[in-house]
Protein backbone atom coordinates (compact mmCIF):
# COMPACT_ATOMS: atom_id res chain seq x y z
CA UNK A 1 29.20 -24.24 -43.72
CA UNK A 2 26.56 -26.24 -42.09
CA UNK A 3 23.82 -27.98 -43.84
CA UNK A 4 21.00 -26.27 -42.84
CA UNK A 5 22.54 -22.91 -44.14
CA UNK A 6 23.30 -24.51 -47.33
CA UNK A 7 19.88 -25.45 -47.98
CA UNK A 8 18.51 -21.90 -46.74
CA UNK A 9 20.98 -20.91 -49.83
CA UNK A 10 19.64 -23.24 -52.12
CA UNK A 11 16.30 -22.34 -51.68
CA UNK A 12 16.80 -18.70 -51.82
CA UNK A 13 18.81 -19.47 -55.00
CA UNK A 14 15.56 -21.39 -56.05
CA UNK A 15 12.98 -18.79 -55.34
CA UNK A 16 14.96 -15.85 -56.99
CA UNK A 17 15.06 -18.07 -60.24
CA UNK A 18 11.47 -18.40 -59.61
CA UNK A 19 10.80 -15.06 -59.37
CA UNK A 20 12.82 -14.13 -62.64
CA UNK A 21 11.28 -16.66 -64.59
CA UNK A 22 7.40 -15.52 -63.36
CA UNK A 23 8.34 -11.75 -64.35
CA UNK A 24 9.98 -12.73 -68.02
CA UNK A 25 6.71 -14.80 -68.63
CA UNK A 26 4.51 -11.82 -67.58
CA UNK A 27 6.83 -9.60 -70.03
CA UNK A 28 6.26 -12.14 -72.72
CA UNK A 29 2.47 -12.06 -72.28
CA UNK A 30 2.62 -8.33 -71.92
CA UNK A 31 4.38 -7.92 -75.40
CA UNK A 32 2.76 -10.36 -77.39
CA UNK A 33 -0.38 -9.55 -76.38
CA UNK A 34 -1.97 -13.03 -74.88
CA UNK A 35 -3.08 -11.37 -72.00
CA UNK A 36 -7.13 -12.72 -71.61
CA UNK A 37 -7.51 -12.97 -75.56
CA UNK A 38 -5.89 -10.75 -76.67
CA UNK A 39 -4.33 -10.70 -80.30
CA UNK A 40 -1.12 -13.36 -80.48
CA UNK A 41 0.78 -10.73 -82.19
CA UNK A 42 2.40 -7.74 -81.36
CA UNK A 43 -0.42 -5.59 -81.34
CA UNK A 44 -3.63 -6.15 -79.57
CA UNK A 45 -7.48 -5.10 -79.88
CA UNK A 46 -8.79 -2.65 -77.63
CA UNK A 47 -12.83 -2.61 -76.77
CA UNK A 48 -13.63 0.41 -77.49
CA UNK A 49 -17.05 2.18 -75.52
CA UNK A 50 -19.05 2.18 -78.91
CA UNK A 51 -21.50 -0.63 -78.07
CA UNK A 52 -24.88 -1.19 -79.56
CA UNK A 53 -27.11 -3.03 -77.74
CA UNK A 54 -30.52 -5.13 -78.98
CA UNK A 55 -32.69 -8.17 -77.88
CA UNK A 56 -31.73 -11.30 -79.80
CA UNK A 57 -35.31 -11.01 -81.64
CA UNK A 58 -34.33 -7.68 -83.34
CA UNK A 59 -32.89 -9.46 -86.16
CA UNK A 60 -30.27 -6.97 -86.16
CA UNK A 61 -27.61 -7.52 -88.94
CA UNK A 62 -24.45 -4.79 -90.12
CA UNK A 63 -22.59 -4.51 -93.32
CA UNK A 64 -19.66 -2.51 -94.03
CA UNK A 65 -19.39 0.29 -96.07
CA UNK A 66 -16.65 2.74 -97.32
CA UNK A 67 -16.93 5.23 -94.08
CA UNK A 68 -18.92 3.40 -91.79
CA UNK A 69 -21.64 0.31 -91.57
CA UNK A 70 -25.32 -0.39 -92.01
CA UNK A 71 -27.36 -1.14 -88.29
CA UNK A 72 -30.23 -2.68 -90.01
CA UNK A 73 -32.89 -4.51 -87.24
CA UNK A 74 -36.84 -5.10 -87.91
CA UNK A 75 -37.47 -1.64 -86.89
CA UNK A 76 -35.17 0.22 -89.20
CA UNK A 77 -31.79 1.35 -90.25
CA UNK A 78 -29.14 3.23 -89.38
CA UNK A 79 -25.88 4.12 -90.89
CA UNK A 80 -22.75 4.50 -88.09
CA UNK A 81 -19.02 6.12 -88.28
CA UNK A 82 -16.35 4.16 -87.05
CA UNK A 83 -16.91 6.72 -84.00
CA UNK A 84 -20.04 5.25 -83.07
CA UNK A 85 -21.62 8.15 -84.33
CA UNK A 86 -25.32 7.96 -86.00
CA UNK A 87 -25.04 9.18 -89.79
CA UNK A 88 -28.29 8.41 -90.93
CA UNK A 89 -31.69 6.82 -89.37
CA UNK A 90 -34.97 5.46 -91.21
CA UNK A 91 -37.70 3.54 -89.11
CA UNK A 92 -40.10 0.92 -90.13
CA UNK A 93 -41.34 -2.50 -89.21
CA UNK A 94 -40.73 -5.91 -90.15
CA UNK A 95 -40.56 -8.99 -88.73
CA UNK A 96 -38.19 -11.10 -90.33
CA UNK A 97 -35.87 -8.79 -92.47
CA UNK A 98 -33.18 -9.83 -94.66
CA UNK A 99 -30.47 -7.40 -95.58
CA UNK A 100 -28.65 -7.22 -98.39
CA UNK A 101 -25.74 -4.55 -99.74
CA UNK A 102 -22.81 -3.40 -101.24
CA UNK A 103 -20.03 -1.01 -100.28
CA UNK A 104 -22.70 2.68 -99.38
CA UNK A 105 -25.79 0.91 -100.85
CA UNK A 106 -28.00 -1.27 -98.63
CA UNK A 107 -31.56 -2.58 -99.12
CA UNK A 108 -33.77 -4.48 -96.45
CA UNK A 109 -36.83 -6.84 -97.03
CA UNK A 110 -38.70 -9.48 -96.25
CA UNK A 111 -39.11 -13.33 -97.86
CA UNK A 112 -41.93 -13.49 -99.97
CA UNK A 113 -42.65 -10.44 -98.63
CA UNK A 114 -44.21 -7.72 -100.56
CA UNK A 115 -41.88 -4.20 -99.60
CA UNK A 116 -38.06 -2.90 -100.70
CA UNK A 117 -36.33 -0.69 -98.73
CA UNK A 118 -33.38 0.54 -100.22
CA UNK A 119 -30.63 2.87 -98.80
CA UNK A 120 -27.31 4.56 -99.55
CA UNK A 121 -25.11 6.22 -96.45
CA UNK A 122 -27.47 9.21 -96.10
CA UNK A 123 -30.85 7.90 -95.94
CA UNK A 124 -33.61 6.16 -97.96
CA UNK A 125 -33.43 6.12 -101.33
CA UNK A 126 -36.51 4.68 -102.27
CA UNK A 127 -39.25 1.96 -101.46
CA UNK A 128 -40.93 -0.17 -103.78
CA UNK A 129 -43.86 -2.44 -103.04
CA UNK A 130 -44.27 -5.40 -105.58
CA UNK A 131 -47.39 -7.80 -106.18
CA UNK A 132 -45.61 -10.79 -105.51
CA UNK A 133 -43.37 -11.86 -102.72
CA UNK A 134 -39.74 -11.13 -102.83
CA UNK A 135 -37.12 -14.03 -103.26
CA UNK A 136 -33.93 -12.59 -104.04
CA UNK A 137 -32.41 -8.97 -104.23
CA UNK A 138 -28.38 -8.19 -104.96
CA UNK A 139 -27.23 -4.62 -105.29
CA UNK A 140 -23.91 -3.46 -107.36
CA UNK A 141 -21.77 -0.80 -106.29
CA UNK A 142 -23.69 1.57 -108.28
CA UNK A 143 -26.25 0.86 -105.88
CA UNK A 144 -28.79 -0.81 -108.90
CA UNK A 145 -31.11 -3.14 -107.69
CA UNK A 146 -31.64 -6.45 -109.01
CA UNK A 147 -34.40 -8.18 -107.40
CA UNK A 148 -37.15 -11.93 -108.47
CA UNK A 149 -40.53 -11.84 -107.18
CA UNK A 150 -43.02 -14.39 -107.09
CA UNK A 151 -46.68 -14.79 -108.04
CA UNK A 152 -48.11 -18.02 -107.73
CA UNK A 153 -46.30 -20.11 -110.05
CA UNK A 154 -44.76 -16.89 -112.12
CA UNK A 155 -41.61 -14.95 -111.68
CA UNK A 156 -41.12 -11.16 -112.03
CA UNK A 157 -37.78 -10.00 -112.12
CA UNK A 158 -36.86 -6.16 -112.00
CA UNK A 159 -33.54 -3.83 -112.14
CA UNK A 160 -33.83 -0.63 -110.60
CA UNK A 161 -31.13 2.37 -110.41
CA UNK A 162 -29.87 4.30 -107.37
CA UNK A 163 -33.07 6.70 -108.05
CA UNK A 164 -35.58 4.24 -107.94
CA UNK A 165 -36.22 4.37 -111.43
CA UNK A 166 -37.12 0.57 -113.16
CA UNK A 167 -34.29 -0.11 -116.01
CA UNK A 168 -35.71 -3.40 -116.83
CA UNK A 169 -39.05 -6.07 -115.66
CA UNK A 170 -38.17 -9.58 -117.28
CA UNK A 171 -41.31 -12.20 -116.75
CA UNK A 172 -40.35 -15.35 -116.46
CA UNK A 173 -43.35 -18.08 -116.91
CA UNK A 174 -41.45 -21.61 -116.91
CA UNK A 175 -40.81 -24.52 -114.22
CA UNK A 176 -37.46 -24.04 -113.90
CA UNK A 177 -37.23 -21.11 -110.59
CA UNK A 178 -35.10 -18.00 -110.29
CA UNK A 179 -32.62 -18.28 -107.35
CA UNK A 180 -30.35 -15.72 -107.42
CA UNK A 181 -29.64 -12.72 -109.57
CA UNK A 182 -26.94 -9.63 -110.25
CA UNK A 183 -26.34 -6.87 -112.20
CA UNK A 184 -22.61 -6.17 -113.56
CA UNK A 185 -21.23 -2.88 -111.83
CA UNK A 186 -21.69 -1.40 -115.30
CA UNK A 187 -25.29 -1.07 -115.12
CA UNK A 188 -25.86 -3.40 -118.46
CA UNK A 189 -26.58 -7.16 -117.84
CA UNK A 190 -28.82 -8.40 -116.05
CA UNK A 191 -27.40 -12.43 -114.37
CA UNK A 192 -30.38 -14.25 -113.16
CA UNK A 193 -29.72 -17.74 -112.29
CA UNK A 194 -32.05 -21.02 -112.04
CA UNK A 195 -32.09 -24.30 -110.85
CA UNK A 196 -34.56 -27.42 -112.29
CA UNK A 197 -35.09 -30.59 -110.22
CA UNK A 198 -37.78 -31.79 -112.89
CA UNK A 199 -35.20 -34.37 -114.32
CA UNK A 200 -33.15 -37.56 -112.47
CA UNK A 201 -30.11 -34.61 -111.67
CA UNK A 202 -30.32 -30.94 -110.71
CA UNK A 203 -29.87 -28.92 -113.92
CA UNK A 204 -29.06 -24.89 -113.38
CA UNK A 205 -29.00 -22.60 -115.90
CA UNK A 206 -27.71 -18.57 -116.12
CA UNK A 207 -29.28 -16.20 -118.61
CA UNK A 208 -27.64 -13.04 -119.71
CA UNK A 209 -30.02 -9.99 -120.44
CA UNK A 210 -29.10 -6.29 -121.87
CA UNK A 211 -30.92 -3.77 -119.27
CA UNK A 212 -30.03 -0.26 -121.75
CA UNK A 213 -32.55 -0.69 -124.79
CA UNK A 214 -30.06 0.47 -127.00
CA UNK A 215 -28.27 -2.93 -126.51
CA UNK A 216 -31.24 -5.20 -125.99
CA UNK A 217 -33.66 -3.99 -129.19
CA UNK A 218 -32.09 -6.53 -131.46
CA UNK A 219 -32.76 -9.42 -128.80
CA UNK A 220 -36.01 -11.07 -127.89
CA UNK A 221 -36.66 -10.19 -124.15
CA UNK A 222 -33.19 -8.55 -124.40
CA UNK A 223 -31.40 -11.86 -123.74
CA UNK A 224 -28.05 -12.70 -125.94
CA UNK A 225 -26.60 -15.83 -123.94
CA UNK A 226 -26.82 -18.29 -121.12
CA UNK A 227 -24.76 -20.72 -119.17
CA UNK A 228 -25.25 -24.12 -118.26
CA UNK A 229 -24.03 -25.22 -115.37
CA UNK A 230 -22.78 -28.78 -114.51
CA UNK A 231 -25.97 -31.70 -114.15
CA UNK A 232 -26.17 -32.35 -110.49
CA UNK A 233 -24.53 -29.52 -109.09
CA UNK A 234 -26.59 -27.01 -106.99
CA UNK A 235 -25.93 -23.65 -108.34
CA UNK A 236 -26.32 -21.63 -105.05
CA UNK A 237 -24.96 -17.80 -105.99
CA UNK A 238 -23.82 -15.63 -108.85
CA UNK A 239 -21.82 -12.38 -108.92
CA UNK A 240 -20.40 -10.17 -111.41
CA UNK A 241 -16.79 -9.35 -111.07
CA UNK A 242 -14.22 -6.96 -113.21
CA UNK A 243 -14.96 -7.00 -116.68
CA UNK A 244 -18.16 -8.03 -116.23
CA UNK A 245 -17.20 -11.45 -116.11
CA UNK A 246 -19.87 -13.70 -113.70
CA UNK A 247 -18.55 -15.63 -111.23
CA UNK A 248 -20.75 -19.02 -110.31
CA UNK A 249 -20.68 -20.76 -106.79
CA UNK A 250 -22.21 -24.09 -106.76
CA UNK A 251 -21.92 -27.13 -104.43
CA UNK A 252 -18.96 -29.06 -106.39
CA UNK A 253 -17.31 -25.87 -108.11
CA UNK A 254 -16.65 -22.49 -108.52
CA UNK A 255 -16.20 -21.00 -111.91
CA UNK A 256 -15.75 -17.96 -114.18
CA UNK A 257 -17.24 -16.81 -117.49
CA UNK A 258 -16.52 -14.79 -119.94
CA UNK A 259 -20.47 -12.46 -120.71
CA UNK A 260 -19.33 -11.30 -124.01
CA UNK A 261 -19.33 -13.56 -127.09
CA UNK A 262 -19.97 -17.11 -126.76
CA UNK A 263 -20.13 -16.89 -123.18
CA UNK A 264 -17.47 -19.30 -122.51
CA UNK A 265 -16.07 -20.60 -119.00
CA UNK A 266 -12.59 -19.16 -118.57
CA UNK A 267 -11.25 -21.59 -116.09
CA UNK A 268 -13.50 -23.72 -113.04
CA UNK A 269 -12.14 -24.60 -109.66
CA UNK A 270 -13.27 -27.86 -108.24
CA UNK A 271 -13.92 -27.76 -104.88
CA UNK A 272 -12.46 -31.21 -102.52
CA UNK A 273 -13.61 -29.92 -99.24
CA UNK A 274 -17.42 -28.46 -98.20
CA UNK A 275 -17.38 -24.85 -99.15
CA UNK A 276 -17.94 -23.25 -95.81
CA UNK A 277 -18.09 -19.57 -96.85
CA UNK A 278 -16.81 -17.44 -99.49
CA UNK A 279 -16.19 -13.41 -99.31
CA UNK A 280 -15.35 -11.75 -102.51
CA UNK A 281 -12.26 -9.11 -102.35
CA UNK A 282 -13.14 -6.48 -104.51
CA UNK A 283 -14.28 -7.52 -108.00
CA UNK A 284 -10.53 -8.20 -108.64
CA UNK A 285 -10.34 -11.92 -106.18
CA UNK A 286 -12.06 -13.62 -103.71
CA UNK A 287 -11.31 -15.87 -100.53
CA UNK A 288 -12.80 -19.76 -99.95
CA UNK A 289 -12.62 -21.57 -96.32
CA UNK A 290 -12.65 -24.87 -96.67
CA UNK A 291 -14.46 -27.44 -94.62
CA UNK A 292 -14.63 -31.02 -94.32
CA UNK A 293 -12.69 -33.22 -97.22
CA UNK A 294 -15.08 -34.88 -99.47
CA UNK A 295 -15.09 -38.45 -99.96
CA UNK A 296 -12.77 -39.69 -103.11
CA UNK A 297 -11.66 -36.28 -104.00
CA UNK A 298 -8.32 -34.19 -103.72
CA UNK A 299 -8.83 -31.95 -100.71
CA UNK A 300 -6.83 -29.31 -99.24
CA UNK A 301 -6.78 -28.97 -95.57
CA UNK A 302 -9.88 -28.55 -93.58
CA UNK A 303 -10.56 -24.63 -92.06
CA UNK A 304 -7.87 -23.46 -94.18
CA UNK A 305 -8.58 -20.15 -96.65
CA UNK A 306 -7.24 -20.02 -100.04
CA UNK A 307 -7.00 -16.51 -101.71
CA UNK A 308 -7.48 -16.09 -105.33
CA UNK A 309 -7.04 -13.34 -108.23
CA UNK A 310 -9.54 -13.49 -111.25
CA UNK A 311 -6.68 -15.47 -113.35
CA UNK A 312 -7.37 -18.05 -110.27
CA UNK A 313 -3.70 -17.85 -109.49
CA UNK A 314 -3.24 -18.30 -105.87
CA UNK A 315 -2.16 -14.70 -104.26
CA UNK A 316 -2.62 -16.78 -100.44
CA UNK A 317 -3.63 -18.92 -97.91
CA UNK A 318 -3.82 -19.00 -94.13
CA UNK A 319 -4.84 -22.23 -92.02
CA UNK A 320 -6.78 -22.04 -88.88
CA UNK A 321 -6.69 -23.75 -85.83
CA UNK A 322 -11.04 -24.42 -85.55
CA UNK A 323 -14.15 -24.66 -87.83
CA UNK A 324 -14.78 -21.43 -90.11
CA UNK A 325 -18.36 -20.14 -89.53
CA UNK A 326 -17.76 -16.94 -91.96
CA UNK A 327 -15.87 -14.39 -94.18
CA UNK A 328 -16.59 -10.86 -94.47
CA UNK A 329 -14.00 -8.83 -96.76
CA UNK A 330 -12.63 -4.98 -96.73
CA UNK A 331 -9.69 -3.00 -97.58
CA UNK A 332 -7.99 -5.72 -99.47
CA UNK A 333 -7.75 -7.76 -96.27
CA UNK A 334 -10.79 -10.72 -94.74
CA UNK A 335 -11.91 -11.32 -91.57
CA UNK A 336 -12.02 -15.15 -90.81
CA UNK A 337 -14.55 -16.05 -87.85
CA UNK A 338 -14.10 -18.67 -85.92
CA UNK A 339 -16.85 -19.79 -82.80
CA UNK A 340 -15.13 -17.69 -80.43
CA UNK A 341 -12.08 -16.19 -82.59
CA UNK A 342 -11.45 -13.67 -85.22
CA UNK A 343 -8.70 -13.50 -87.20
CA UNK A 344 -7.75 -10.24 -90.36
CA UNK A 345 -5.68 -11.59 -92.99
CA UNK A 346 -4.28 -10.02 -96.00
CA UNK A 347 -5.04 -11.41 -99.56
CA UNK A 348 -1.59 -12.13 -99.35
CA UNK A 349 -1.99 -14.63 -96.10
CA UNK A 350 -0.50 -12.35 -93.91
CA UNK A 351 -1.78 -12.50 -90.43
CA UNK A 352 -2.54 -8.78 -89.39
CA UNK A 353 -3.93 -9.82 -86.07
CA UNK A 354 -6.19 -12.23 -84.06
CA UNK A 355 -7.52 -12.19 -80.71
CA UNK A 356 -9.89 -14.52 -78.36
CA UNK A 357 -13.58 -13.47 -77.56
CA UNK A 358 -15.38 -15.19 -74.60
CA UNK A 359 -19.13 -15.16 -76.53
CA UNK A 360 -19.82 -16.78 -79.54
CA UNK A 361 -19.94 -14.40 -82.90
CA UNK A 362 -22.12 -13.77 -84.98
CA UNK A 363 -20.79 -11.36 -87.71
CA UNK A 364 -17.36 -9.45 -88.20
CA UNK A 365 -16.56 -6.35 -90.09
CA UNK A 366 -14.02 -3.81 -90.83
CA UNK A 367 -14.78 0.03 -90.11
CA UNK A 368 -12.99 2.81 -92.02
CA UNK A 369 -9.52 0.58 -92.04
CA UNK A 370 -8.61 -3.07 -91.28
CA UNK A 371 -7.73 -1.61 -87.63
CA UNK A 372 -11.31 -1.33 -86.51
CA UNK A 373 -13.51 -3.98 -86.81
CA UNK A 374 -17.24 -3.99 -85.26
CA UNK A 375 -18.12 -7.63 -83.78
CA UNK A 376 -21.58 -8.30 -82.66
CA UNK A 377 -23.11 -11.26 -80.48
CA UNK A 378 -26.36 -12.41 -79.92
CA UNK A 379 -27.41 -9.05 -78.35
CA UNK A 380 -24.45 -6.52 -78.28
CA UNK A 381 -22.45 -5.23 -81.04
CA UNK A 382 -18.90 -3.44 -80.06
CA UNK A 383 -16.31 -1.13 -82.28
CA UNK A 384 -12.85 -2.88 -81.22
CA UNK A 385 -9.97 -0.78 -82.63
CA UNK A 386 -6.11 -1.75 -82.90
CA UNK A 387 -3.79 -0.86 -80.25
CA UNK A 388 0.10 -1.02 -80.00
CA UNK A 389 -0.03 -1.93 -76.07
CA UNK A 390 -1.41 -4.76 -75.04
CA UNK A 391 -5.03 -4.82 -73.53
CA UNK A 392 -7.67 -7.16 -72.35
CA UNK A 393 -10.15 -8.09 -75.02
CA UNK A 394 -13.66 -9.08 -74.20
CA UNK A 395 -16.63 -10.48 -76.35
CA UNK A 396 -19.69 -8.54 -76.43
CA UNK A 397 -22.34 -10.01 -73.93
């Protein structure tokens, strides 16, 4: 055999390994779903043609509720199926609203602004106009409203029920200011928290209040305990979990108490890292990310997420490969957000997907299941659902 034909064989033999080689790495892609983002599991996300577009000043902001998700923007809100369909629509005009809500109950305002809107998955509940500007407003998943207004240097603080109706108007006329406040699921304490920088250290402080007279008649102002918090921690959130115990999220710690008795701090987790968001699973657990490692302290590793039951034993934890911007949580499951990257993971830490966007995100929720999530940009929001084949995922533009 001559040379020449040799090396003809040779490079035959060459190209056909090639060949083999290209078409097992385009099966590989195929099947685990890396094809132009798409999820690095098995499964992949398919864009769906439920988009909802808006100009980046519409302020336009979506929660997640039990059958669908709140479109609030500063001309009104709307309530949408996991279909894209419009269940509900209310108009009216603000320019800077912030939305608040929980599970089918939703409520839209402005700061230091003077109206409440308040929804459930139907419509418009109610709307309340105050004389001072609104701070703060939380809703339980009852749908009560706890909300702190301002006055000049004095604080009202109200609780209303799903009908509108005021349960309770605490007035608060000392230095130290309300920040944030809750109502237990229940419908019978009132959590309002505050924070004093009169001294060398930030103090905070949490008072307890009875809303139902029949509990608070044998308490001045209805209040039967308080909590005070760490000096020099900044308190920055409260929330009422199962059993009406109060979870509070400062700067340097997270901790549970105990709203019956003496009030006492059950256990307190001491945070090593920046807290870069936390999403609460349930009133049964809740999920940290975890930034940067503080200086001098024991820190975990940074963008990982630790899961957590109320006994603060550890149920899971997933690390990720970029900074954490947010959590959102549904379905016993969180979305992790990443600049350009979402990721649903169990309670347990169990990866149930994760795909690649092109545009950076804004906010992430489940719809209806942990298979459909709506993801929305700077102007575009789209319903991406789960799919067994693999597809191309794109961002919204």
């Amino acid at each position: 055999m001559s040379k020449i034909a040799l090396t003809r064989r040779v490079k035959i033999a060459i190209f056909m390994v090639t060949v083999v080689a290209a078409v097992a790495l385009l099966a590989y892609i195929i099947i685990s779903g890396n094809l132009l983002g798409a999820s690095s599991n098995t499964y992949g996300m398919r864009e769906t043609e439920i988009r909802f577009k808006y100009d980046f000043q519409s302020c336009a902001d979506f929660g997640s509720g039990t059958s669908g998700a709140f479109y609030s923007t500063k001309d009104g809100m709307k309530y949408i199926g996991a279909d894209g369909s419009e269940l509900m629509s209310h108009t009216y005009t603000l320019i800077s609203p912030v939305f608040v809500h929980e599970g089918d109950y939703g409520a839209v305002y402005e700061h230091k602004g003077k109206t409440l809107y308040v929804y459930d998955k139907n419509g418009l509940l109610y709307n309340k106009t105050f004389d001072g500007g609104i701070l703060a407003v939380s809703m339980n998943a009852r749908g009560y409203t706890g909300i702190i207004t301002q006055a000049g240097e004095f604080y009202d603080i109200y609780v209303y029920n799903d009908k509108g109706i005021a349960l309770k108007k605490y007035i608060y006329r000392e230095s130290p200011f309300p920040i944030s406040v809750d109502v237990s699921d229940d419908g019978r304490i009132l959590a309002v928290a505050f924070l004093d920088f009169g001294g060398v250290d930030i103090t905070s402080k949490t008072i307890l209040i009875y809303i139902n007279q029949s509990e608070y008649i044998n308490y001045a102002d209805g209040i039967f305990g308080s909590i005070n918090g760490n000096s020099g921690q900044y308190l920055g959130m409260i929330k009422f979990m199962n059993g009406n115990n109060l979870l509070a999220v400062s700067d340097a710690e997270i901790a549970l108490y105990n709203t019956t008795g003496s009030c006492e701090k059950k256990w307190s987790y001491s945070l090593g890292n920046k807290l870069s968001a936390i999403s609460f699973i349930g009133t049964n657990g809740f999920a940290v990310a975890l930034g940067k490692p503080f200086i001098n302290k024991t820190a975990e590793a940074e963008n990982s997420v630790f899961f957590y039951d109320l006994t603060l034993k550890k149920t899971g934890e997933y690390l990720c490969g970029g900074e954490i911007l947010g959590l959102s949580s549904g379905y016993g499951s969180v979305l992790i957000e990443e600049s350009k990257k979402i990721t649903a993971v169990t309670k347990e830490g169990k990866e149930l997907w994760s795909f690649n966007t092109t545009q950076d995100i804004k906010s992430a929720q489940f719809i209806d299941n942990t298979s459909t999530v709506l993801i929305s940009s700077g102007n575009e929001a789209v319903i991406y659902k789960l799919a067994k084949t693999a597809v191309t995922t794109e961002a919204p533009e």
